[in-house]
Protein backbone atom coordinates (compact mmCIF):
# COMPACT_ATOMS: atom_id res chain seq x y z
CA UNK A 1 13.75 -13.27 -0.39
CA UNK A 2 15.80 -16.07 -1.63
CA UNK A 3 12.50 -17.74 -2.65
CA UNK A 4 11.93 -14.25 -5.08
CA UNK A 5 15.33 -13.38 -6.30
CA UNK A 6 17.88 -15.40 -7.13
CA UNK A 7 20.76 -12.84 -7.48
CA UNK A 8 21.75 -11.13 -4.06
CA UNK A 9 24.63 -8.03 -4.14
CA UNK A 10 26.64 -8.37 -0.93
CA UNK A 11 28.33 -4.65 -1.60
CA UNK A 12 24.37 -2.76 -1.30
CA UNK A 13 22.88 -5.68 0.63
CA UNK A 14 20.22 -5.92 -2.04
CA UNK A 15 18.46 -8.60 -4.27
CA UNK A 16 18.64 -8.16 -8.25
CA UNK A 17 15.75 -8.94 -10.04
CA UNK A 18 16.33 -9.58 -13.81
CA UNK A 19 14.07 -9.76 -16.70
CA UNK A 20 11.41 -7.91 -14.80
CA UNK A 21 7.66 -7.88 -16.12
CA UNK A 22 5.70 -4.67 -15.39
CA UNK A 23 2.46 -3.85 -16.81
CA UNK A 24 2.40 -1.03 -19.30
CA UNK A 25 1.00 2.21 -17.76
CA UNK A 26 1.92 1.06 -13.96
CA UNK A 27 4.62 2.89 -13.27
CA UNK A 28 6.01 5.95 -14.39
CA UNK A 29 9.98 5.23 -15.03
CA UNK A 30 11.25 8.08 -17.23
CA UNK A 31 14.59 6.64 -17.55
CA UNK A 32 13.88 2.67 -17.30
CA UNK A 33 15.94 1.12 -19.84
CA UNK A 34 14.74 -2.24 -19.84
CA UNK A 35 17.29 -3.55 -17.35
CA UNK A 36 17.14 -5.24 -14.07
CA UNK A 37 15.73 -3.79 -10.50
CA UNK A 38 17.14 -3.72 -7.20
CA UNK A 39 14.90 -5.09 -5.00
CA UNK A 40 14.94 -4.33 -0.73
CA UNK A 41 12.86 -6.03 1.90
CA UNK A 42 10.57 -3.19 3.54
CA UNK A 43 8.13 -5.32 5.67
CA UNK A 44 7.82 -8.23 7.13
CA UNK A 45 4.99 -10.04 9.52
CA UNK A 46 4.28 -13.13 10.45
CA UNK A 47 0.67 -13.99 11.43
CA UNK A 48 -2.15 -16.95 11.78
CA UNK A 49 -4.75 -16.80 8.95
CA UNK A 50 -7.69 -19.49 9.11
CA UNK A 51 -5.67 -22.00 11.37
CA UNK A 52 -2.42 -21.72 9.06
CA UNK A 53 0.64 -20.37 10.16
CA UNK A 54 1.51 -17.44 7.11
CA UNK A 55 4.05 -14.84 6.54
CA UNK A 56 3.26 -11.00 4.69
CA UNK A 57 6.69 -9.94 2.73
CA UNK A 58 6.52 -6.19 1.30
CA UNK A 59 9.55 -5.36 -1.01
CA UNK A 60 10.14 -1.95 -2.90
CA UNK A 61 12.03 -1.78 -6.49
CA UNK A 62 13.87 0.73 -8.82
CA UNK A 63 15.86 0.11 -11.91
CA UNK A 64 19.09 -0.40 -11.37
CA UNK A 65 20.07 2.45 -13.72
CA UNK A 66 22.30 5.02 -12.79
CA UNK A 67 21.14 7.75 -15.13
CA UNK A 68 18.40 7.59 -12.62
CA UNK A 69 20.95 10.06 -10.26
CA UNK A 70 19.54 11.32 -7.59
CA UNK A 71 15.76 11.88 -8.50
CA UNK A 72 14.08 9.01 -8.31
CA UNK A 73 10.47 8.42 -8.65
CA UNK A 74 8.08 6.02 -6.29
CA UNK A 75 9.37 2.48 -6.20
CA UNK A 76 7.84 -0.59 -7.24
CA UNK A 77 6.06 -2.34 -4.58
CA UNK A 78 5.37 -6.03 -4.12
CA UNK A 79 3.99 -8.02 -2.37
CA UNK A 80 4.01 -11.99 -1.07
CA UNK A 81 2.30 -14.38 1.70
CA UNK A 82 4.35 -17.48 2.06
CA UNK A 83 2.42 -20.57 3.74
CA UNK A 84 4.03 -22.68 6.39
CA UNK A 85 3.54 -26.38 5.27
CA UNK A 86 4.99 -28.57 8.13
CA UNK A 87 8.67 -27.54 8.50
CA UNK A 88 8.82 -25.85 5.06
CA UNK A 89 7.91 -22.22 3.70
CA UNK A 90 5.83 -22.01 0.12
CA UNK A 91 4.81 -18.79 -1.79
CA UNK A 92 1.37 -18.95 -1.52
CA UNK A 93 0.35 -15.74 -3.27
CA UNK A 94 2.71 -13.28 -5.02
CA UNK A 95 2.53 -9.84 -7.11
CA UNK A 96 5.42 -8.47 -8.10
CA UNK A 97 4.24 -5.29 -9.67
CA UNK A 98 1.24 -4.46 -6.80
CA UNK A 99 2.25 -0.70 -7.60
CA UNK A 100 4.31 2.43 -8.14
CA UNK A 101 4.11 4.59 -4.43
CA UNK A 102 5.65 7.18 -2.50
CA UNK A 103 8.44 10.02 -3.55
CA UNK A 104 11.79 10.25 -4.29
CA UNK A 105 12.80 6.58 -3.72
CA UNK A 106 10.94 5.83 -0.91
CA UNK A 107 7.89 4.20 -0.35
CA UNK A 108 4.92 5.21 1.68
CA UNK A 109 3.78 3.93 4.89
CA UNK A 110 2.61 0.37 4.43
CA UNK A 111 0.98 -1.88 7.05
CA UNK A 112 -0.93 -5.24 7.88
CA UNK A 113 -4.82 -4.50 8.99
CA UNK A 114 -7.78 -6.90 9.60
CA UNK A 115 -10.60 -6.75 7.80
CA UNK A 116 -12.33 -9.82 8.99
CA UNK A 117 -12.51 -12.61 11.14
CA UNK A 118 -9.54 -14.56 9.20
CA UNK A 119 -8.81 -12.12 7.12
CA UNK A 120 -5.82 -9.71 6.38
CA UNK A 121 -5.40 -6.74 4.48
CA UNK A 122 -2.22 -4.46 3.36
CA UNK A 123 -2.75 -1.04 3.42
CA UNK A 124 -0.80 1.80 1.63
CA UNK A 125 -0.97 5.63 2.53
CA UNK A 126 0.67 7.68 -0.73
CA UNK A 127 0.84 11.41 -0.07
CA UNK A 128 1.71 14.00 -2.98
CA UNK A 129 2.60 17.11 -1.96
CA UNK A 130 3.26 20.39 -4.48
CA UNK A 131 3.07 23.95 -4.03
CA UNK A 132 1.75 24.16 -0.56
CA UNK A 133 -0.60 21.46 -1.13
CA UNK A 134 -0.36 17.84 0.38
CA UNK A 135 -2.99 15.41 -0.42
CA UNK A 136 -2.97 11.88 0.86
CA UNK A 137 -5.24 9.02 0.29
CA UNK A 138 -5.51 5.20 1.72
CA UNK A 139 -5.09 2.04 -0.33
CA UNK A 140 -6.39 -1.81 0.57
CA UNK A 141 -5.15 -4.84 -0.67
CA UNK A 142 -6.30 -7.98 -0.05
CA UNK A 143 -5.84 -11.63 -1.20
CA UNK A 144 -9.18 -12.79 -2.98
CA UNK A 145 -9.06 -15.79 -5.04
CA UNK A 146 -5.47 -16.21 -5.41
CA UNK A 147 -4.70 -12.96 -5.78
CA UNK A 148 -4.14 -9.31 -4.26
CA UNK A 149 -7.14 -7.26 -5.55
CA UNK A 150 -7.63 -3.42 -4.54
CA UNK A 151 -10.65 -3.06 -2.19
CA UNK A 152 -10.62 -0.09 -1.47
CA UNK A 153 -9.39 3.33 -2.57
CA UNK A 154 -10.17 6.72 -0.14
CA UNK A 155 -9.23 10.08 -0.17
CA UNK A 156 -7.67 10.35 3.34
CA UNK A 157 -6.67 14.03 4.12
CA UNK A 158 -6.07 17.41 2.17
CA UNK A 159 -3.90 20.21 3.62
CA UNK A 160 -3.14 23.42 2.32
CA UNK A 161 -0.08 25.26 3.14
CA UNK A 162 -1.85 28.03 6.06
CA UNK A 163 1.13 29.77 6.83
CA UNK A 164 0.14 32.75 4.70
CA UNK A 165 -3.45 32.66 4.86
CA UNK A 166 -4.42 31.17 8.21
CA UNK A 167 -8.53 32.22 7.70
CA UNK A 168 -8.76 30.60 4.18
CA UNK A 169 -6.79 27.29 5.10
CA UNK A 170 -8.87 24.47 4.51
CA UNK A 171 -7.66 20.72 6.09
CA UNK A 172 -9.39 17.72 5.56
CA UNK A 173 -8.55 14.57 8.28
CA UNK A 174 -10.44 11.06 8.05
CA UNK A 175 -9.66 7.91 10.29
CA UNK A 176 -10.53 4.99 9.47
CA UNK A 177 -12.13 2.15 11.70
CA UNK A 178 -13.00 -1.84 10.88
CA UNK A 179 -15.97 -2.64 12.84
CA UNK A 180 -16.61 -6.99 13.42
CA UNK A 181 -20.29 -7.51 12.16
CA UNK A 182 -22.05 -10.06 13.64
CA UNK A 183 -22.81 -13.13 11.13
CA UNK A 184 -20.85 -11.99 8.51
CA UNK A 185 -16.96 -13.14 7.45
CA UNK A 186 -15.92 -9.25 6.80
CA UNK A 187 -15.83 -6.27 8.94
CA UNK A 188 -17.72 -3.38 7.99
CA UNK A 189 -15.08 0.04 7.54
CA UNK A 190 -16.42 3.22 9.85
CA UNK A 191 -14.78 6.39 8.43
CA UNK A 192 -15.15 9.99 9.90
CA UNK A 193 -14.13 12.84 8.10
CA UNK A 194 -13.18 16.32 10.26
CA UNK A 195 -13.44 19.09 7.70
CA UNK A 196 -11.81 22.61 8.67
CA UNK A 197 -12.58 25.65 6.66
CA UNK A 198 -12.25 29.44 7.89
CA UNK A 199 -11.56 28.52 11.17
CA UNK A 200 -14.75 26.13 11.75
CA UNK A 201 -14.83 22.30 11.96
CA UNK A 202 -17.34 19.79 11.27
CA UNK A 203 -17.24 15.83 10.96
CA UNK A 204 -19.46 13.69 9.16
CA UNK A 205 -19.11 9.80 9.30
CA UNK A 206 -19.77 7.30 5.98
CA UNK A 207 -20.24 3.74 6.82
CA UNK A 208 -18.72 1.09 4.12
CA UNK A 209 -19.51 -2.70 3.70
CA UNK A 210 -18.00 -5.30 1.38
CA UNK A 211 -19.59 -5.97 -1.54
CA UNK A 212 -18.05 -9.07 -2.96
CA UNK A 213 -15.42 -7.39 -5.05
CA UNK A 214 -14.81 -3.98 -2.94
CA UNK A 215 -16.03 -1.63 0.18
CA UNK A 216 -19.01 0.52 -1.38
CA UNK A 217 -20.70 3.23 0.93
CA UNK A 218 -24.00 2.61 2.68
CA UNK A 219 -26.51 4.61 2.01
């Protein structure tokens, strides 16, 4: 963190990130004055990545404002891989405004998946919920040429609220699964979809392969 953020607050055990640069349109901060962020380690994982030793650092930011109160939006999420060269750590990759996800001040569920044979991925789960309805969907990240790109983008699940009308409820569920091709550097993604309507299910299964630039269906 020390590598990131210069300034850290012993009293909220938090870094301070001053001056900070966020693309118009990224995130919505209704009461961002301008000032700095307070910035919190969320995840942290150290793994091997084409013979080199690496490290995946996930932080989450909100303005340090304190007309914010109590309702807070989704923090800022970053992201950064550090490289171990001989006895010393170096930022390798780094985006410090990857996003704006989760509710409330919290961020989603966020983890490390692989998506090839030396290859790592982070995925983020958002889920919005409102008036009965909760909707949740599946980001990827992954390093390409120096930088995090978004790979893919899915629609995971869909509930509606069936306490009130158990017979119209309709759920939606999908799971997703990277499969190791044979001959090729990336895994293809397997994703089945159970589908619940009126009290019947079905599933139905979409295979996706990497284009070059993101994971498009096969048809």
């Amino acid at each position: 963190m020390k590598m990131l953020y210069a300034d850290y607050d012993t009293s909220r055990k938090a870094y301070v990130w001053k001056n900070p640069q966020i693309p118009d349109g990224l995130c919505d901060f209704q009461f961002y004055s301008g000032d700095s962020f307070v910035v919190t380690a969320d995840k942290f994982w150290q793994i091997e990545e084409g013979g080199q030793q690496k490290a995946y650092l996930i932080t989450s930011a909100q303005p340090d404002n304190p007309s914010w109160g109590a309702h807070t939006e989704a923090p800022l999420l970053s992201v950064s891989i550090f490289r171990r060269d001989r006895l010393n750590w170096r930022i390798d990759i780094q985006n410090s405004a990857l996003g704006c996800f989760g509710t409330f001040g919290t961020a989603p569920p966020v983890g490390l998946l692989r998506w090839g044979a030396n290859n790592y991925a982070l995925r983020v789960d958002p889920v919005f919920t409102n008036m009965g309805e909760t909707i949740a969907s599946t980001l990827v990240f992954a390093p390409l040429n120096g930088r995090f790109k978004k790979i893919l983008e899915l629609s995971q699940s869909h509930y509606d609220d069936c306490t009130a009308d158990t017979a119209g409820c309709s759920r939606t569920d999908s799971k997703l699964h990277f499969l190791p091709k044979a001959g090729e550097p990336y895994y293809d993604l397997q994703v089945i979809t159970t589908d619940t309507a009126a009290g019947r299910t079905g599933s139905r299964t979409q295979l996706y392969r990497f284009n070059g630039d993101k994971y498009a269906p096969v048809s």
